[in-house]
N, C-alpha and C. Protein backbone atom coordinates (compact mmCIF):
# COMPACT_ATOMS: atom_id res chain seq x y z
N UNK A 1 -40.27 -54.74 31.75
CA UNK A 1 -40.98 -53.55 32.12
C UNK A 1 -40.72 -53.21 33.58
N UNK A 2 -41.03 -53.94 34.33
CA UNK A 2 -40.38 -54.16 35.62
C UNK A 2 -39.26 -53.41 36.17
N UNK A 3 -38.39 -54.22 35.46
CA UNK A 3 -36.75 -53.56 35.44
C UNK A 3 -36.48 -52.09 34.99
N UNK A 4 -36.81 -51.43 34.10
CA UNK A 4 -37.06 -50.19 33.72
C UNK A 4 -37.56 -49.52 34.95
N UNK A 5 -39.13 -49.77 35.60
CA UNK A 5 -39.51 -49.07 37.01
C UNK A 5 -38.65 -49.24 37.75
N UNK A 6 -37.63 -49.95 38.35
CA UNK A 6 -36.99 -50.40 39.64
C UNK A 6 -36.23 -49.11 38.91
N UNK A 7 -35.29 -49.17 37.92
CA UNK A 7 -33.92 -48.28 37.83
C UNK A 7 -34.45 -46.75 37.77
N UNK A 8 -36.07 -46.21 37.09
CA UNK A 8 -36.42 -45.09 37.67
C UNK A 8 -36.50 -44.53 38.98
N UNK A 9 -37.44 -45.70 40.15
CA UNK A 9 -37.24 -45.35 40.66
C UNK A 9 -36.16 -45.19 42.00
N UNK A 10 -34.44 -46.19 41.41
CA UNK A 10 -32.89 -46.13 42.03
C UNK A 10 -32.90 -44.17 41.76
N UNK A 11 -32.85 -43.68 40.31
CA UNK A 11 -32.74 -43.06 40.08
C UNK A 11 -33.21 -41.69 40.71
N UNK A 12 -34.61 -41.87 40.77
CA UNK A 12 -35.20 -40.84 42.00
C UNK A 12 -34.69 -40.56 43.15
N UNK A 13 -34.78 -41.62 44.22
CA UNK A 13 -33.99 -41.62 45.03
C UNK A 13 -32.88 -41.20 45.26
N UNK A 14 -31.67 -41.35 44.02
CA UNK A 14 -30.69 -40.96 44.13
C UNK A 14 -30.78 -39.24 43.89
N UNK A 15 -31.61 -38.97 43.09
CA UNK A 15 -31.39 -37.51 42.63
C UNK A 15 -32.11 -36.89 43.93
N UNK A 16 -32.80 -37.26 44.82
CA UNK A 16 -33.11 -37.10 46.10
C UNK A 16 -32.23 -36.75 46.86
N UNK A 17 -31.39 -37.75 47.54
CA UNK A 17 -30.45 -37.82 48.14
C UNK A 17 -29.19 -36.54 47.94
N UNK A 18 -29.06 -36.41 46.90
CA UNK A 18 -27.88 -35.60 46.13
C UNK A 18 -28.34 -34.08 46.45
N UNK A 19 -29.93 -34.11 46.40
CA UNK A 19 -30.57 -32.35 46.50
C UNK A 19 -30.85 -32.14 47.79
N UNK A 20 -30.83 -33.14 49.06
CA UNK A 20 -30.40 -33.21 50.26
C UNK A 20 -29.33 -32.28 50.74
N UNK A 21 -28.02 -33.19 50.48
CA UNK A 21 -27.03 -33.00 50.47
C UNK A 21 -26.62 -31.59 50.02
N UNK A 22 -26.94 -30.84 49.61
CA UNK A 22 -26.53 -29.96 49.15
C UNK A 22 -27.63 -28.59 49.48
N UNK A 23 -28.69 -29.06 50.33
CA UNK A 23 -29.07 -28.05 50.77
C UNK A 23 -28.34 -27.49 52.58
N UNK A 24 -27.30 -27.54 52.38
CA UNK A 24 -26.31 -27.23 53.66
C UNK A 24 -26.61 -25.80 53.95
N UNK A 25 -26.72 -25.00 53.49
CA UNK A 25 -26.71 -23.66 53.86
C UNK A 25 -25.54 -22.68 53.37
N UNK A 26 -26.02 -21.57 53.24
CA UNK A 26 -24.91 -20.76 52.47
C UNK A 26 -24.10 -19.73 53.54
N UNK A 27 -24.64 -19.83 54.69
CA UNK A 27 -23.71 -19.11 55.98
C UNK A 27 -22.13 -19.23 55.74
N UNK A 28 -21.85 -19.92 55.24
CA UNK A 28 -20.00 -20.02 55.19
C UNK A 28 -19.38 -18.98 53.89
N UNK A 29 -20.20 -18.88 53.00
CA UNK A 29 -20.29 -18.32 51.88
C UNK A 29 -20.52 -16.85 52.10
N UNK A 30 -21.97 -16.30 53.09
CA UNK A 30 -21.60 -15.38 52.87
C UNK A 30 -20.89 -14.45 54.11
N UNK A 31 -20.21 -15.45 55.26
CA UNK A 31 -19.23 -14.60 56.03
C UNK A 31 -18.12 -14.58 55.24
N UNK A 32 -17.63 -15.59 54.16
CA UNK A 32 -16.64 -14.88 53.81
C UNK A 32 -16.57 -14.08 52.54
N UNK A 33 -17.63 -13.38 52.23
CA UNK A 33 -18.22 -12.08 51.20
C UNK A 33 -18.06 -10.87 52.46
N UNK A 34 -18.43 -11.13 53.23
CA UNK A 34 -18.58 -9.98 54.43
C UNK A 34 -17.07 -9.48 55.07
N UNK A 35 -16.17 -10.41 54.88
CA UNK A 35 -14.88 -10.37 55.75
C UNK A 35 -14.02 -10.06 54.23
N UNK A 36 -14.30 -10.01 53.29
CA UNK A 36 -13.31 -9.59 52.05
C UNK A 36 -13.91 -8.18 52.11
N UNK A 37 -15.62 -8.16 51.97
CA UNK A 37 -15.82 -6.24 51.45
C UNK A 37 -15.67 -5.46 53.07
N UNK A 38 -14.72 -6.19 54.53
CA UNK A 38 -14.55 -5.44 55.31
C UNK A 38 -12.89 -5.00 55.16
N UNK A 39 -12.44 -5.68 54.43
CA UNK A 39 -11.14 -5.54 54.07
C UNK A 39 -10.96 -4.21 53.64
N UNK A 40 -9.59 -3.22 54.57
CA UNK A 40 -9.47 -2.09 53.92
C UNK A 40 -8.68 -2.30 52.43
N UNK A 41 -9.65 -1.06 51.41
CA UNK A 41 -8.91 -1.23 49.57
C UNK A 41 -7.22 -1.28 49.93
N UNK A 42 -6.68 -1.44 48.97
CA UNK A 42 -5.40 -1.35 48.85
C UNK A 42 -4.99 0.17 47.92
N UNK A 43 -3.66 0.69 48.32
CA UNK A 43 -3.91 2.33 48.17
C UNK A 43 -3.67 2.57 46.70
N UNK A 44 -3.97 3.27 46.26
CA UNK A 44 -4.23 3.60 44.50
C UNK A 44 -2.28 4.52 44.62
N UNK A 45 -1.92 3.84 43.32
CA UNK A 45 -0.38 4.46 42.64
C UNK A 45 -0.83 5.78 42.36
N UNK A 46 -0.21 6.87 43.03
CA UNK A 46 -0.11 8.29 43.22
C UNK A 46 -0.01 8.63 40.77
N UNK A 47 -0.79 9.48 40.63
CA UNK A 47 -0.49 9.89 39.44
C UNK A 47 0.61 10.33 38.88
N UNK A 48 0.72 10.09 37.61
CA UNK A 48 2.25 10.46 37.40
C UNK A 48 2.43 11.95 37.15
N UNK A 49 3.46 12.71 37.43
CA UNK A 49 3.77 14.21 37.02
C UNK A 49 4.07 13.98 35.76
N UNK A 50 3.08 15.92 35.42
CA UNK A 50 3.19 15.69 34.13
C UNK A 50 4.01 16.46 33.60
N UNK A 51 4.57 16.15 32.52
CA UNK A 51 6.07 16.84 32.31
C UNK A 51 5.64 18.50 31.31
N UNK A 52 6.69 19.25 32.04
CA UNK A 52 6.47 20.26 31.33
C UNK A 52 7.25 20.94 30.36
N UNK A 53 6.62 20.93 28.72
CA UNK A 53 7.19 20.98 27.21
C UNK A 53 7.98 22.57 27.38
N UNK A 54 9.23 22.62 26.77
CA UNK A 54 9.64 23.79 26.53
C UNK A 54 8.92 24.52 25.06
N UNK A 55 8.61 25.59 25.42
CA UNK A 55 7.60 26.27 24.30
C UNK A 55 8.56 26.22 23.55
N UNK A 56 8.30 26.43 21.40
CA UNK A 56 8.75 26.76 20.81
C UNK A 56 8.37 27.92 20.09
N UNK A 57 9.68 28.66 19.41
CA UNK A 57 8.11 30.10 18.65
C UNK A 57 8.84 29.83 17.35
N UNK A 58 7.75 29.42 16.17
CA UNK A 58 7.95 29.61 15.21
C UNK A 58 8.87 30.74 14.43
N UNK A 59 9.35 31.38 14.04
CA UNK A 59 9.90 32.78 13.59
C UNK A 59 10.34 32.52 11.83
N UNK A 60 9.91 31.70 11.28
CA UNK A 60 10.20 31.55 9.95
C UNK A 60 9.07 31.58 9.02
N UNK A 61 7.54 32.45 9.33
CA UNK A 61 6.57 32.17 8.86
C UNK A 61 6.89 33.07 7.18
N UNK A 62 7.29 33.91 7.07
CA UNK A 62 7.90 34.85 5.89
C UNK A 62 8.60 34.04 4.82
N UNK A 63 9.03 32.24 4.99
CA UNK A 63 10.11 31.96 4.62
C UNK A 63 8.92 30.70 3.64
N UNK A 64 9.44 30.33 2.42
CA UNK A 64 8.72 29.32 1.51
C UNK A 64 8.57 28.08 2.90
N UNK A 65 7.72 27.49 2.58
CA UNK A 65 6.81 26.62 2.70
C UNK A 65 8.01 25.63 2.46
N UNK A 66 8.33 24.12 2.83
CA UNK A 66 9.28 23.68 1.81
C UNK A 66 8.59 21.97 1.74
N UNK A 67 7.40 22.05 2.14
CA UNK A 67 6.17 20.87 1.86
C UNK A 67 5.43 21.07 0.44
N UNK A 68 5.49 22.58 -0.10
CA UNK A 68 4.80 22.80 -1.36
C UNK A 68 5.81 23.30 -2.51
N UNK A 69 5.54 22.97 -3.62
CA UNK A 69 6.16 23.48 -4.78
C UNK A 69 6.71 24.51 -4.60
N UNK A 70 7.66 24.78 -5.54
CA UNK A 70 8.73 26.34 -5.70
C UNK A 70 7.81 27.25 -6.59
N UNK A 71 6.71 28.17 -6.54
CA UNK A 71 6.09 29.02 -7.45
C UNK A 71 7.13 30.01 -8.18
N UNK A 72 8.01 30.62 -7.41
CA UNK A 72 8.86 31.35 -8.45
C UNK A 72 10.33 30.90 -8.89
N UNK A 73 9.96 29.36 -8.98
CA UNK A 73 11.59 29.23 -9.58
C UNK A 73 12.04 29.76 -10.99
N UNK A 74 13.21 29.73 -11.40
CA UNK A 74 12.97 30.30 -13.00
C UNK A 74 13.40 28.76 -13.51
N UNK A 75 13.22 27.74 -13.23
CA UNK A 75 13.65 26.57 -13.88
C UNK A 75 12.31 25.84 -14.18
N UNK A 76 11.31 26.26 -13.07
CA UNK A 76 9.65 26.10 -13.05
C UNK A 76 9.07 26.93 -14.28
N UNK A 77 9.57 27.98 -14.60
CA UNK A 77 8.94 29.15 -15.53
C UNK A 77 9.23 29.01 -16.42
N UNK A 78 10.62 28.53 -17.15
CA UNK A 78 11.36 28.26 -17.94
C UNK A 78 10.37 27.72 -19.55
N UNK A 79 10.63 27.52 -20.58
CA UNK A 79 10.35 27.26 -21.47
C UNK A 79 11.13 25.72 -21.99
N UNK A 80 11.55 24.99 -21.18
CA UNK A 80 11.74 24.03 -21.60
C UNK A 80 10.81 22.86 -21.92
N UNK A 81 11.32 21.80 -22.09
CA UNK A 81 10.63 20.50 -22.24
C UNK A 81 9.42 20.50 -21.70
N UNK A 82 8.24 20.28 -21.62
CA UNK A 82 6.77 19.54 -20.76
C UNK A 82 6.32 18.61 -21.51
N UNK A 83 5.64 17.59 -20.42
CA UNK A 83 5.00 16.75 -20.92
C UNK A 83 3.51 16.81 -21.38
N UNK A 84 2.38 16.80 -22.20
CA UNK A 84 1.50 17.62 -22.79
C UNK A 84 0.53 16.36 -22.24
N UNK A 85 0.09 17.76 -21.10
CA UNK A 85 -0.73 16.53 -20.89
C UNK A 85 -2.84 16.45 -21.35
N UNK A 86 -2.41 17.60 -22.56
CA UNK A 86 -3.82 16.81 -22.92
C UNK A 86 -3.47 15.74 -23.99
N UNK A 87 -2.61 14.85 -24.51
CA UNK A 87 -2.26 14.00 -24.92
C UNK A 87 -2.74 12.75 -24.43
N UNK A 88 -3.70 11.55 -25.33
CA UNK A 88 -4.05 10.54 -24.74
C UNK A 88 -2.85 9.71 -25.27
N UNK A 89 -2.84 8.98 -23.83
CA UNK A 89 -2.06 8.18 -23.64
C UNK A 89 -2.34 6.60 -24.42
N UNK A 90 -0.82 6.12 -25.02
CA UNK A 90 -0.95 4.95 -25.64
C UNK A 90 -1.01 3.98 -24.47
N UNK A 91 -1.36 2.49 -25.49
CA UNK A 91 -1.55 1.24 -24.30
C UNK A 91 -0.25 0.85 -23.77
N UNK A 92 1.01 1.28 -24.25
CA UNK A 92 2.75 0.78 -23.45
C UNK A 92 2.51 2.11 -22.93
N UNK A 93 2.29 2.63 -22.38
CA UNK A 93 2.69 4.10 -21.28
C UNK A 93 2.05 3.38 -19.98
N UNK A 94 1.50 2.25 -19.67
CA UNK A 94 0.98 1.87 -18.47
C UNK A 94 2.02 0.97 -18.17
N UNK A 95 2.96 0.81 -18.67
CA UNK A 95 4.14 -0.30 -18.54
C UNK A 95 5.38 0.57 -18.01
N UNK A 96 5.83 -0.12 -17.19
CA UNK A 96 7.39 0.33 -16.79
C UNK A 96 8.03 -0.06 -18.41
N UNK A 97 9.14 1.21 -18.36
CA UNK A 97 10.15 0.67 -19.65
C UNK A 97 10.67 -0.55 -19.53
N UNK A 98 11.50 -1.12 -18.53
CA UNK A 98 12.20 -2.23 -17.81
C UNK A 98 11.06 -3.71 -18.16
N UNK A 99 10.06 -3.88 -18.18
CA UNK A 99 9.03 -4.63 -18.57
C UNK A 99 8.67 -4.74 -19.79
N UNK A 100 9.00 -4.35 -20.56
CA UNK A 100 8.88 -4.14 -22.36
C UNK A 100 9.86 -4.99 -22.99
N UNK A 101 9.62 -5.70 -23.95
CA UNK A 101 10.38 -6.91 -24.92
C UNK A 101 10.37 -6.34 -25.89
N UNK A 102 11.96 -5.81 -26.70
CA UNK A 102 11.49 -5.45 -28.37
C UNK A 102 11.80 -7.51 -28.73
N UNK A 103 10.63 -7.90 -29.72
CA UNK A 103 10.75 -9.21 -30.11
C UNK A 103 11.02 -9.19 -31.70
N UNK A 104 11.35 -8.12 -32.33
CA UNK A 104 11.47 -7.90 -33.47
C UNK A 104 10.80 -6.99 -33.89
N UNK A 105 11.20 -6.77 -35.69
CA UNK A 105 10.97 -5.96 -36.66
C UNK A 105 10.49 -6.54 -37.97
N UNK A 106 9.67 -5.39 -38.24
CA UNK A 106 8.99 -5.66 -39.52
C UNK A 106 9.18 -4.07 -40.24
N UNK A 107 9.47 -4.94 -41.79
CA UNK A 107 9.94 -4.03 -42.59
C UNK A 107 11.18 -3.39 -43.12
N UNK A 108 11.48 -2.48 -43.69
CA UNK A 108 12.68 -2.47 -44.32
C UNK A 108 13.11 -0.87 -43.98
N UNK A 109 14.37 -0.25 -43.27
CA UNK A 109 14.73 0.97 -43.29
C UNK A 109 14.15 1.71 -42.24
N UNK A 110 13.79 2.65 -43.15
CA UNK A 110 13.09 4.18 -42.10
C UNK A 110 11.16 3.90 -41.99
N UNK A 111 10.92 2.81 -42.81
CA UNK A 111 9.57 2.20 -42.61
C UNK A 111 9.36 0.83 -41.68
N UNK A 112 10.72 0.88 -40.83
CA UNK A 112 10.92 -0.78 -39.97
C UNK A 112 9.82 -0.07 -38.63
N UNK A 113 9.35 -1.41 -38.30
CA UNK A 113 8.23 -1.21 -37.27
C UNK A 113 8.49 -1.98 -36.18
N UNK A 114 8.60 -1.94 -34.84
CA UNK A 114 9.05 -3.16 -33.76
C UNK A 114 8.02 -3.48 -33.30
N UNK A 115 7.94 -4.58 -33.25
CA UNK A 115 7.48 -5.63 -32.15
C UNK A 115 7.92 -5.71 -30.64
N UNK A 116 6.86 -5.40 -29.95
CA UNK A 116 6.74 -5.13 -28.15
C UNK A 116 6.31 -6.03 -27.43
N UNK A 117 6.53 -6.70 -26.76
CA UNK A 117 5.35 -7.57 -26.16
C UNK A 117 5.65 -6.98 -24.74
N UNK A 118 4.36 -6.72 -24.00
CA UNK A 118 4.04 -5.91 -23.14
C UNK A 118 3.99 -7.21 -22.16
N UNK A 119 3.72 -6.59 -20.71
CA UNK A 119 4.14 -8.01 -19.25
C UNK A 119 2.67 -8.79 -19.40
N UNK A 120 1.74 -8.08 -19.94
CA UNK A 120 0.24 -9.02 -20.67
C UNK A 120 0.62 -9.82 -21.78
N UNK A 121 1.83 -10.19 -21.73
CA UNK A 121 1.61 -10.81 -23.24
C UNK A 121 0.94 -10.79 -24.52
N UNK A 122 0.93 -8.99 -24.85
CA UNK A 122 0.30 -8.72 -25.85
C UNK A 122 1.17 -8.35 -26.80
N UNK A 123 1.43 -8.35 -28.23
CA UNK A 123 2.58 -7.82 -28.53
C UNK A 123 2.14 -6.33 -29.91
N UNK A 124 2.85 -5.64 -29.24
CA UNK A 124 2.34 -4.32 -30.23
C UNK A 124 3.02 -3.96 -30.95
N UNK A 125 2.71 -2.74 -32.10
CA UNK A 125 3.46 -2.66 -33.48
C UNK A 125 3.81 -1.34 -32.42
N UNK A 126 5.13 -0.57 -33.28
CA UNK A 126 5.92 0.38 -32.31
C UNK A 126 6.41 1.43 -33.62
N UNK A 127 6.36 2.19 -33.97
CA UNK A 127 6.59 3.64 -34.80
C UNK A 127 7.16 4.39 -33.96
N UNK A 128 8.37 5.08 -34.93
CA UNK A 128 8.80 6.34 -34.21
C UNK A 128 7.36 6.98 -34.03
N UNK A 129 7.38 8.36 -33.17
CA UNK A 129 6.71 8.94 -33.05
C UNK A 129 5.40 8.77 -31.79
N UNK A 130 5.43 7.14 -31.07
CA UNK A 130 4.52 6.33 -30.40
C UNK A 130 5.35 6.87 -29.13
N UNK A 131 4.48 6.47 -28.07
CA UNK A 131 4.90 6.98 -26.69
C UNK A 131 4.95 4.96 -25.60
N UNK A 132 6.21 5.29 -24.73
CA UNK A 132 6.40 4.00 -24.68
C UNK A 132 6.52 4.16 -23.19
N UNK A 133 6.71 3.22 -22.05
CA UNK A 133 6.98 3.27 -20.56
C UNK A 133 6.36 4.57 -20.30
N UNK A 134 6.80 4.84 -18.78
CA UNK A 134 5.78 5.54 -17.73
C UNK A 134 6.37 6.74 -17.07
N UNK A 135 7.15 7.47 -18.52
CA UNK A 135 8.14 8.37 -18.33
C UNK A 135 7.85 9.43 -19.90
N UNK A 136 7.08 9.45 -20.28
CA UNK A 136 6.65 10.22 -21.47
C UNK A 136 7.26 10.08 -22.51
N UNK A 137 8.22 8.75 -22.48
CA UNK A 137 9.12 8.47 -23.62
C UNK A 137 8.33 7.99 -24.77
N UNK A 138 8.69 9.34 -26.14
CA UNK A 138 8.51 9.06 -27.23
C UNK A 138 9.77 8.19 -27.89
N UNK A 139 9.02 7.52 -29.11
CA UNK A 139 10.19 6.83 -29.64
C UNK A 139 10.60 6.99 -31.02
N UNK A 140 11.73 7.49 -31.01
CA UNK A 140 12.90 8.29 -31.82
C UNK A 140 13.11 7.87 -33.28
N UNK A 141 13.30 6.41 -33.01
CA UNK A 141 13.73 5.65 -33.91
C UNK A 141 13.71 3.93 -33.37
N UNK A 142 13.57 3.53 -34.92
CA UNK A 142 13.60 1.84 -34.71
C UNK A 142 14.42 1.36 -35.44
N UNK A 143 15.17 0.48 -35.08
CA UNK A 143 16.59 -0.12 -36.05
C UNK A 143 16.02 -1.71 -35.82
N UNK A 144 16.94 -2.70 -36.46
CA UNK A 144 16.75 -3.81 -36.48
C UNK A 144 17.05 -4.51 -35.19
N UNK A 145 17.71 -3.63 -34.13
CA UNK A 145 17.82 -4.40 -32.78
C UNK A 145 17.93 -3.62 -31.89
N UNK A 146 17.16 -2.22 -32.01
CA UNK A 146 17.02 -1.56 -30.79
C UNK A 146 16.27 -0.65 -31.11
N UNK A 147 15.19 0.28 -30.01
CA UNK A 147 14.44 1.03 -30.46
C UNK A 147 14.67 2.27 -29.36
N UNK A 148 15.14 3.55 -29.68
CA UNK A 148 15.44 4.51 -29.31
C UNK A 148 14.21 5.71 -28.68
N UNK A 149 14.58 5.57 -27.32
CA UNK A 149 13.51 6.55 -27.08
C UNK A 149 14.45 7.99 -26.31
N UNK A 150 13.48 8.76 -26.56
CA UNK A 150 13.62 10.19 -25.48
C UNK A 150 12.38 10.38 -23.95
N UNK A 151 12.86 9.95 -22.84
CA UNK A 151 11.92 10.49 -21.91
C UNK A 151 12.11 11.82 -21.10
N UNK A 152 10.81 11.95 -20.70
CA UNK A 152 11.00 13.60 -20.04
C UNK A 152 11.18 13.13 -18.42
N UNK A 153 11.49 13.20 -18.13
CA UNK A 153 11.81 12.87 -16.56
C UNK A 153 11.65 14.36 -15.48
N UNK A 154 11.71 14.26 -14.28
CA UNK A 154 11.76 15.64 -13.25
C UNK A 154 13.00 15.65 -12.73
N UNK A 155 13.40 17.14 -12.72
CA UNK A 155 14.49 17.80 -12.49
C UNK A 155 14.63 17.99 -11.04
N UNK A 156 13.39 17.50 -10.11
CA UNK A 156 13.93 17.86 -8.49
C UNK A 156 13.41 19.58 -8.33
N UNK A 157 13.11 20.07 -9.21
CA UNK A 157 12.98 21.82 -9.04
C UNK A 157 12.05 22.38 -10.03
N UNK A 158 10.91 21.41 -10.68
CA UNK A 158 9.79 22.17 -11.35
C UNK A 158 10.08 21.47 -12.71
N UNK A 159 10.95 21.42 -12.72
CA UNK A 159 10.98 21.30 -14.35
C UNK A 159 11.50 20.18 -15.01
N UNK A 160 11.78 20.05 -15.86
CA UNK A 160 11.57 18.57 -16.81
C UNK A 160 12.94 18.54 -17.13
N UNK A 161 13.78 17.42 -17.38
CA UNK A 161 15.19 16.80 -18.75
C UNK A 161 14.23 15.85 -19.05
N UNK A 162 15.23 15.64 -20.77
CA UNK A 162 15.07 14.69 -21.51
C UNK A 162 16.03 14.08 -21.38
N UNK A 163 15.96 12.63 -21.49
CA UNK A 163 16.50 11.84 -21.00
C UNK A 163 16.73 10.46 -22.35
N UNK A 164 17.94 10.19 -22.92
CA UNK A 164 17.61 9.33 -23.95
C UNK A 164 17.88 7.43 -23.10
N UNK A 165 16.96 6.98 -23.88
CA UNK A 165 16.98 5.63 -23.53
C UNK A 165 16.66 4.63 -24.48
N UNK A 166 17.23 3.15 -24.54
CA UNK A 166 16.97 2.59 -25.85
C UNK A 166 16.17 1.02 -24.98
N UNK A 167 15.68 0.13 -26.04
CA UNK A 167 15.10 -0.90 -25.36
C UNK A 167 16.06 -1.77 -26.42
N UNK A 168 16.20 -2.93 -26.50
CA UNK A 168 17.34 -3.34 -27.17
C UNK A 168 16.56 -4.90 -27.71
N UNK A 169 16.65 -5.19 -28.59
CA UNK A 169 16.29 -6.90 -29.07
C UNK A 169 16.36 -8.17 -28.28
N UNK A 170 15.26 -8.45 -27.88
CA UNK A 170 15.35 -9.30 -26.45
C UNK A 170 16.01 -11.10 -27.93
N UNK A 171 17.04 -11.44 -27.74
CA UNK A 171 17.52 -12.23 -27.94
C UNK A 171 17.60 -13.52 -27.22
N UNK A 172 16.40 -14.82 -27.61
CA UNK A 172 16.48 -15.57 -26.36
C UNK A 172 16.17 -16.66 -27.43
């Protein structure tokens, strides 16, 4: 018990001594706060000139737009191909063509039906007449190792080609 009091009170003492010591005074401290904010600033970098734009004048306001559609093309007006779009869409029209597996056929002739297996690994029955990839391709015909489609694709200028394309018997 003893020993415990003696090292409290080394300890006092010492923390004594230490708060002594350190009450020196702050005079050194703040002449040199006084001799920095007498210091003249240092001079500020002159702004830069500002450059002056050569005007432009529009003069083509009379002339199509060439950010928006062609309204009077005759290839836009035309009576060709469209894709109908109150038509609901089948479950392979969310698929790239290129992603589609024909895995076979069922059936015999002009009643043969293909087998699809979609990048879900789902595999679907396929009829002419069904709409396939992400190009409005209906499909034409089904043979025993390839299934024939027609897509409508854009012409660059309003309007639609058909476009034939086949998916072929994934053989593996």
């Amino acid at each position: 018990m003893q020993r415990t009091q003696m090292t409290r009170w080394v300890l006092l003492l010492l923390g004594a001594l230490l708060l002594a010591a350190c009450s020196r005074g702050t005079q050194d401290l703040q002449a040199w706060v006084a001799e920095v904010k007498n210091r003249p600033a240092p001079p500020l970098d002159p702004l830069p000139v500002m450059q002056q734009f050569e005007t432009f004048q529009y003069t083509v306001q009379s002339m199509r737009d060439p950010f928006s559609a062609p309204s009077n093309d005759r290839r836009a007006n035309s009576s060709g191909p469209r894709p109908d779009p109150n038509r609901r869409k089948e479950p392979l029209e969310t698929f790239p063509l290129d992603s589609l597996d024909m895995v076979g056929t069922l059936g015999v002739g002009d009643k043969s039906v293909a087998l699809v297996m979609a990048p879900d690994k789902v595999v679907h029955r396929v009829r002419p007449g069904n709409h396939m990839g992400q190009n409005e391709g209906r499909v034409a015909s089904v043979t025993d190792s390839r299934i024939e489609l027609v897509e409508l694709v854009p012409d660059g200028a309003g309007g639609w080609l058909e476009r034939s394309v086949a998916v072929a018997l994934d053989n593996q």
